[in-house]
Protein backbone atom coordinates (compact mmCIF):
# COMPACT_ATOMS: atom_id res chain seq x y z
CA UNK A 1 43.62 -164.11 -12.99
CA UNK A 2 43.23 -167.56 -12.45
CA UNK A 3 41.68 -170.60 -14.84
CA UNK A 4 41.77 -172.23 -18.46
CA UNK A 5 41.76 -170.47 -22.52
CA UNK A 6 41.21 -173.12 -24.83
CA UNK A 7 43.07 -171.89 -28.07
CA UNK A 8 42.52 -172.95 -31.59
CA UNK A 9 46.59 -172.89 -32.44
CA UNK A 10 47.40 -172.25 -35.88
CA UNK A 11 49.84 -173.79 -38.21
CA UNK A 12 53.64 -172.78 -37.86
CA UNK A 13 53.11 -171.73 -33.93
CA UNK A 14 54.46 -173.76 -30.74
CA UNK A 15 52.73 -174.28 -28.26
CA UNK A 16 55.43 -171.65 -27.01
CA UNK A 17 54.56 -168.98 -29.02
CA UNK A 18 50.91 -168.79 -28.19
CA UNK A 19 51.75 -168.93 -24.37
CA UNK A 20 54.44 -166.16 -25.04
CA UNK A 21 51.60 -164.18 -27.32
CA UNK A 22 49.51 -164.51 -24.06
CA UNK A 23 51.79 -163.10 -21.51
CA UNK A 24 52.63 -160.33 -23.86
CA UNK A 25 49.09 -159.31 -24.93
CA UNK A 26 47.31 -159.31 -21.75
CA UNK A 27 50.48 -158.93 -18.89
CA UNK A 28 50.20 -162.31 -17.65
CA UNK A 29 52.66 -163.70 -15.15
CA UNK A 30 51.82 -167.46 -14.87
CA UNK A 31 50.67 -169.30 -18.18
CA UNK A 32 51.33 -172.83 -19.34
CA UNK A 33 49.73 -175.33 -21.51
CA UNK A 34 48.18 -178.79 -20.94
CA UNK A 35 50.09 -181.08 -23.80
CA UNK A 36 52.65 -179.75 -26.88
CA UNK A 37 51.32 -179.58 -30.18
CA UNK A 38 53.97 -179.40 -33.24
CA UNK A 39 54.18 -176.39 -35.32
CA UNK A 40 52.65 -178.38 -38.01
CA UNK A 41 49.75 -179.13 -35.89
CA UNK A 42 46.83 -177.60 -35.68
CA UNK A 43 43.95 -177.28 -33.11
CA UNK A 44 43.20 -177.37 -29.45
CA UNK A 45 45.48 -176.07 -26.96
CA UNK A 46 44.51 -175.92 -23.77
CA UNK A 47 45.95 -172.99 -21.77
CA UNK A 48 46.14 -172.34 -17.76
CA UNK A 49 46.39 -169.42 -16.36
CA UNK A 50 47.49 -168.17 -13.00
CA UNK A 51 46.85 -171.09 -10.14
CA UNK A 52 45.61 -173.37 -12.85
CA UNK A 53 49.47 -173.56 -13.66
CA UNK A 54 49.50 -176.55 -11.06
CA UNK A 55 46.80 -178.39 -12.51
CA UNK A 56 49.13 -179.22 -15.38
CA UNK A 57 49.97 -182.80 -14.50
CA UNK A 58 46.05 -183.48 -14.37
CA UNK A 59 45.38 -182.20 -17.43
CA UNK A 60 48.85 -183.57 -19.31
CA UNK A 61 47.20 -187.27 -18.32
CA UNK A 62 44.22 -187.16 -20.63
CA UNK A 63 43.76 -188.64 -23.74
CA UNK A 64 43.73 -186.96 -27.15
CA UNK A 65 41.63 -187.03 -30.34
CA UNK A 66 42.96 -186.01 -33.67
CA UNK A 67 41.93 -185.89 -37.19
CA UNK A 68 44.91 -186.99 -38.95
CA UNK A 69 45.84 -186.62 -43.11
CA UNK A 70 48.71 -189.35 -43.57
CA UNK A 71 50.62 -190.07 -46.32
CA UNK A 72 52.19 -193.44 -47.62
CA UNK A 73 55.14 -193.51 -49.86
CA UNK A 74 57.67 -191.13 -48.06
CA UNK A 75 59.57 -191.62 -45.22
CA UNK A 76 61.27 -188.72 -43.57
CA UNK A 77 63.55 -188.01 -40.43
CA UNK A 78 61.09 -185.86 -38.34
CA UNK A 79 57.98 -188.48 -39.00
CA UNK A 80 56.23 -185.79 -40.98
CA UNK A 81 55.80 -184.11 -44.56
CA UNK A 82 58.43 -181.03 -42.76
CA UNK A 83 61.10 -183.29 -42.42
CA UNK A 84 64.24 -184.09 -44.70
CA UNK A 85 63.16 -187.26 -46.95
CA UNK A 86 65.07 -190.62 -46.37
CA UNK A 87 62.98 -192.66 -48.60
CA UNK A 88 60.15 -192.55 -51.78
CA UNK A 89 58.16 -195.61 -52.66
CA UNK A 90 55.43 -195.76 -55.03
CA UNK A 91 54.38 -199.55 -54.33
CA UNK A 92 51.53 -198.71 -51.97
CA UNK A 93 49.42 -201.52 -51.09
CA UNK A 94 45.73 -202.29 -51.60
CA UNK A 95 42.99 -200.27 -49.42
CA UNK A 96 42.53 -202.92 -47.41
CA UNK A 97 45.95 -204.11 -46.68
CA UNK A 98 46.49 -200.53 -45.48
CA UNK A 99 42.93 -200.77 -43.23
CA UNK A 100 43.82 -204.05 -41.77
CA UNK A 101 47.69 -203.21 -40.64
CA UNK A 102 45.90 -199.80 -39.01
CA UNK A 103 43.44 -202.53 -36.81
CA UNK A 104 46.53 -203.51 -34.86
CA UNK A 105 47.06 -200.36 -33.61
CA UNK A 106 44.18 -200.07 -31.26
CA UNK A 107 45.15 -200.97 -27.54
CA UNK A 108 48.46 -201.24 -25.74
CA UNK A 109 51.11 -200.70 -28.03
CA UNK A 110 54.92 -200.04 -27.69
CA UNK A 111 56.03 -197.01 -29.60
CA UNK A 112 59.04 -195.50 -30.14
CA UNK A 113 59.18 -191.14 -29.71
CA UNK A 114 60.46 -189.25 -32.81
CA UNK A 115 64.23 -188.65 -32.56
CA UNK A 116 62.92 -185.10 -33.55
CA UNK A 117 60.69 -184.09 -30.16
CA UNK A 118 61.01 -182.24 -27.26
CA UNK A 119 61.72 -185.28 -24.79
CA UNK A 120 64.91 -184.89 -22.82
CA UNK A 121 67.56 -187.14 -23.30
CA UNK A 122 70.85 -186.84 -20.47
CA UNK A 123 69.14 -183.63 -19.76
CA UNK A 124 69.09 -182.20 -23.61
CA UNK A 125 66.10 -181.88 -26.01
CA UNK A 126 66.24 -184.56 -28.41
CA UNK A 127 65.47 -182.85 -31.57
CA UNK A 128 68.78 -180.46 -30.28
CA UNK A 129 70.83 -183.46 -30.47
CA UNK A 130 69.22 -184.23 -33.56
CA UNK A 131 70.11 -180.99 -35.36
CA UNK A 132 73.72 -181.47 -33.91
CA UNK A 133 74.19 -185.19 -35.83
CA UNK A 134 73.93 -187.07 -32.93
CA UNK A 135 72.13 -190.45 -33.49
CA UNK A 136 70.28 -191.32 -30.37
CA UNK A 137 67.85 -194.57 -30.20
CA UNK A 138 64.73 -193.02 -27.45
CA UNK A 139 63.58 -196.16 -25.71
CA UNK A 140 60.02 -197.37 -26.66
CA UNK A 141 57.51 -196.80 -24.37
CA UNK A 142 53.95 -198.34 -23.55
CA UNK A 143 50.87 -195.76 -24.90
CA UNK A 144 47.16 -196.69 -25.56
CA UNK A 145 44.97 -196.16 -28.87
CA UNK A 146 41.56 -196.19 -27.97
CA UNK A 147 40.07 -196.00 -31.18
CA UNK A 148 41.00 -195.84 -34.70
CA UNK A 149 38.17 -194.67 -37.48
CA UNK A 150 38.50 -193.96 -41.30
CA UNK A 151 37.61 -191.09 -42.30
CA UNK A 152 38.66 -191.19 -45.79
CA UNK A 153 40.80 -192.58 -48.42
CA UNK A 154 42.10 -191.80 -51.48
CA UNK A 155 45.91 -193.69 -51.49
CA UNK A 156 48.14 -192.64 -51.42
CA UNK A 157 46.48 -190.11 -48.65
CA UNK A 158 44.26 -192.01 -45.62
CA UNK A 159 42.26 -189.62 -43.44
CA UNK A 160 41.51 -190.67 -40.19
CA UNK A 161 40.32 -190.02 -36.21
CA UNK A 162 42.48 -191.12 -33.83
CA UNK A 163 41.56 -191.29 -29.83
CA UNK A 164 44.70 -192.10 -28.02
CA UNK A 165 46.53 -191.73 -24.26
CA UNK A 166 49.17 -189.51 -22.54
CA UNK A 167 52.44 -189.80 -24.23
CA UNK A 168 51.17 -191.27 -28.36
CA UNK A 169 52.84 -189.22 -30.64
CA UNK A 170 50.92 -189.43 -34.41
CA UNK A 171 53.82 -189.42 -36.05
CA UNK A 172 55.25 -192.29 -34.28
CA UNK A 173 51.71 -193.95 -35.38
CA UNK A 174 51.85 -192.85 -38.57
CA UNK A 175 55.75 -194.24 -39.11
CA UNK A 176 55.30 -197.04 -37.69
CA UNK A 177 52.03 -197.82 -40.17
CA UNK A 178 54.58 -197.41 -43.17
CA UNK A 179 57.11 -199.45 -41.82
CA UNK A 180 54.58 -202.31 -41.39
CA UNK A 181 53.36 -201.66 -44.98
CA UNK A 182 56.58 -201.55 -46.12
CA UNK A 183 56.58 -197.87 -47.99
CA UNK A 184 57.17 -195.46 -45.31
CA UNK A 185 54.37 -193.13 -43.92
CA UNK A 186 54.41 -189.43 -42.73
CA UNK A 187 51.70 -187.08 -40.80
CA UNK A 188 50.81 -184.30 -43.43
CA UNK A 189 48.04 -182.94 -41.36
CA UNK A 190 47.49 -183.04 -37.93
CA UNK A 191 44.41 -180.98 -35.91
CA UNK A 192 43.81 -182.00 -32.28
CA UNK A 193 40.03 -181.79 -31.87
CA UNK A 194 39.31 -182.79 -27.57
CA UNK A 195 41.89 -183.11 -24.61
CA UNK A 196 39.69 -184.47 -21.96
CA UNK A 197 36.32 -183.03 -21.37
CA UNK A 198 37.71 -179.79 -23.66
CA UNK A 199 36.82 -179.36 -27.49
CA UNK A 200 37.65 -177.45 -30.15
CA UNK A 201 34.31 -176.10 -30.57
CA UNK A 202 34.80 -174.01 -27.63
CA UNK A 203 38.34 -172.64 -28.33
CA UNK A 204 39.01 -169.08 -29.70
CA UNK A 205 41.38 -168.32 -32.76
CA UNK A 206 44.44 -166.11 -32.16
CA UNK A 207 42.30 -163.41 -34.87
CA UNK A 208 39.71 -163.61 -31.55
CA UNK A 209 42.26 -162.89 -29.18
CA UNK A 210 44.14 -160.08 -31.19
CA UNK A 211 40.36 -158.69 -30.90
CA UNK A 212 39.96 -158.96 -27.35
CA UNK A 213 40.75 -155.33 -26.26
CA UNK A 214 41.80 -156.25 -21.94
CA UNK A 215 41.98 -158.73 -19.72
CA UNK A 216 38.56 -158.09 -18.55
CA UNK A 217 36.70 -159.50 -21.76
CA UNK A 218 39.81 -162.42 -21.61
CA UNK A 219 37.90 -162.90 -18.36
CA UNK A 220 35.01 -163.58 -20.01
CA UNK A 221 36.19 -166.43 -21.90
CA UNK A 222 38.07 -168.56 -18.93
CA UNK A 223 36.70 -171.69 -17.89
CA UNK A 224 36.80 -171.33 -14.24
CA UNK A 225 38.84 -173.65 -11.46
């Protein structure tokens, strides 16, 4: 069986554990996924199947939109409300302070990975060094916001979308917003709504797949190569 599931991953999965749940379920030999979403994370995943496995690179190159719930105040090791807090402050600045510091995020930026992410580092996960003590410094590298819109905001808590390239991590965004404003800023919700031409509109819950009786109605549901 060869082609693409979109999946609607749940909080407190990896991206591993719904590609696992696949293989499992339905016998699959060849499955991967098209861009890591954190177990906090919600949203679309989009899984290949079979011969689409070698698509991966295409699909790992295109941009991201999110719907993001961020929180000013706290400042954490992992970037996010999850992580172990280094920081409170309760001198949050005005609405529009806060609206005019997120402007100068669209475009070209340099950002900096989370310490606490699955990039390699000498070979080794960085969030495995992490958990061992080890204080490494990831390099910054060059990502592109395309668009930032409010969606709402009631401080300390700012809902927004956020269109952005290969490589942006929302947490780095999100940090780096609090570190401008001077009060520290983590992701507390994160849903990935499009990868490309896929939305979430179009991807089925892991409650649909449990449902899904064999690989033939799975067949159904593939977008085709």
């Amino acid at each position: 069986m060869d082609g693409i599931i979109l999946v609607d991953k749940p909080v407190g999965f990896t991206s591993f554990d719904v590609v696992n749940f696949l293989k499992k379920r339905f016998k699959l030999k060849k499955v991967g996924h098209a861009g890591t979403l954190d177990p906090l994370a919600t949203g679309l995943l989009v899984i290949l199947i079979g011969k689409a496995t070698k698509l991966a690179h295409t699909f790992l190159g295109d941009p991201k939109t999110y719907l993001v719930g961020m929180r000013l105040g706290v400042k954490t090791d992992t970037f996010d409300i999850t992580g172990k807090i280094l920081g409170e402050s309760k001198d949050i600045p005005a609405e529009n302070i806060v609206l005019d510091v997120i402007k100068n995020f669209k475009g070209e930026i340099a950002q900096r990975p989370p310490i606490f992410s699955a990039l390699k580092y000498k070979g080794q996960r960085l969030y495995k060094l992490a958990r061992r003590g080890e204080k490494i410094i990831p390099q910054k590298r060059k990502v592109f916001i395309f668009y930032i819109k409010k969606l709402k905001l009631y401080l300390p808590r700012l809902f927004f979308e956020v269109k952005c390239s290969k490589g942006t991590y929302i947490r780095s965004l999100c940090n780096d917003i609090g570190e401008i404003l001077d009060c520290g800023a983590v992701v507390e919700k994160l849903r990935r709504i499009k990868s490309g031409k896929f939305k979430i509109e179009d991807a089925l819950s892991i409650d649909q797949l449990k449902r899904i009786k064999n690989i033939e109605f799975l067949k159904d549901s593939l977008i085709k190569l």
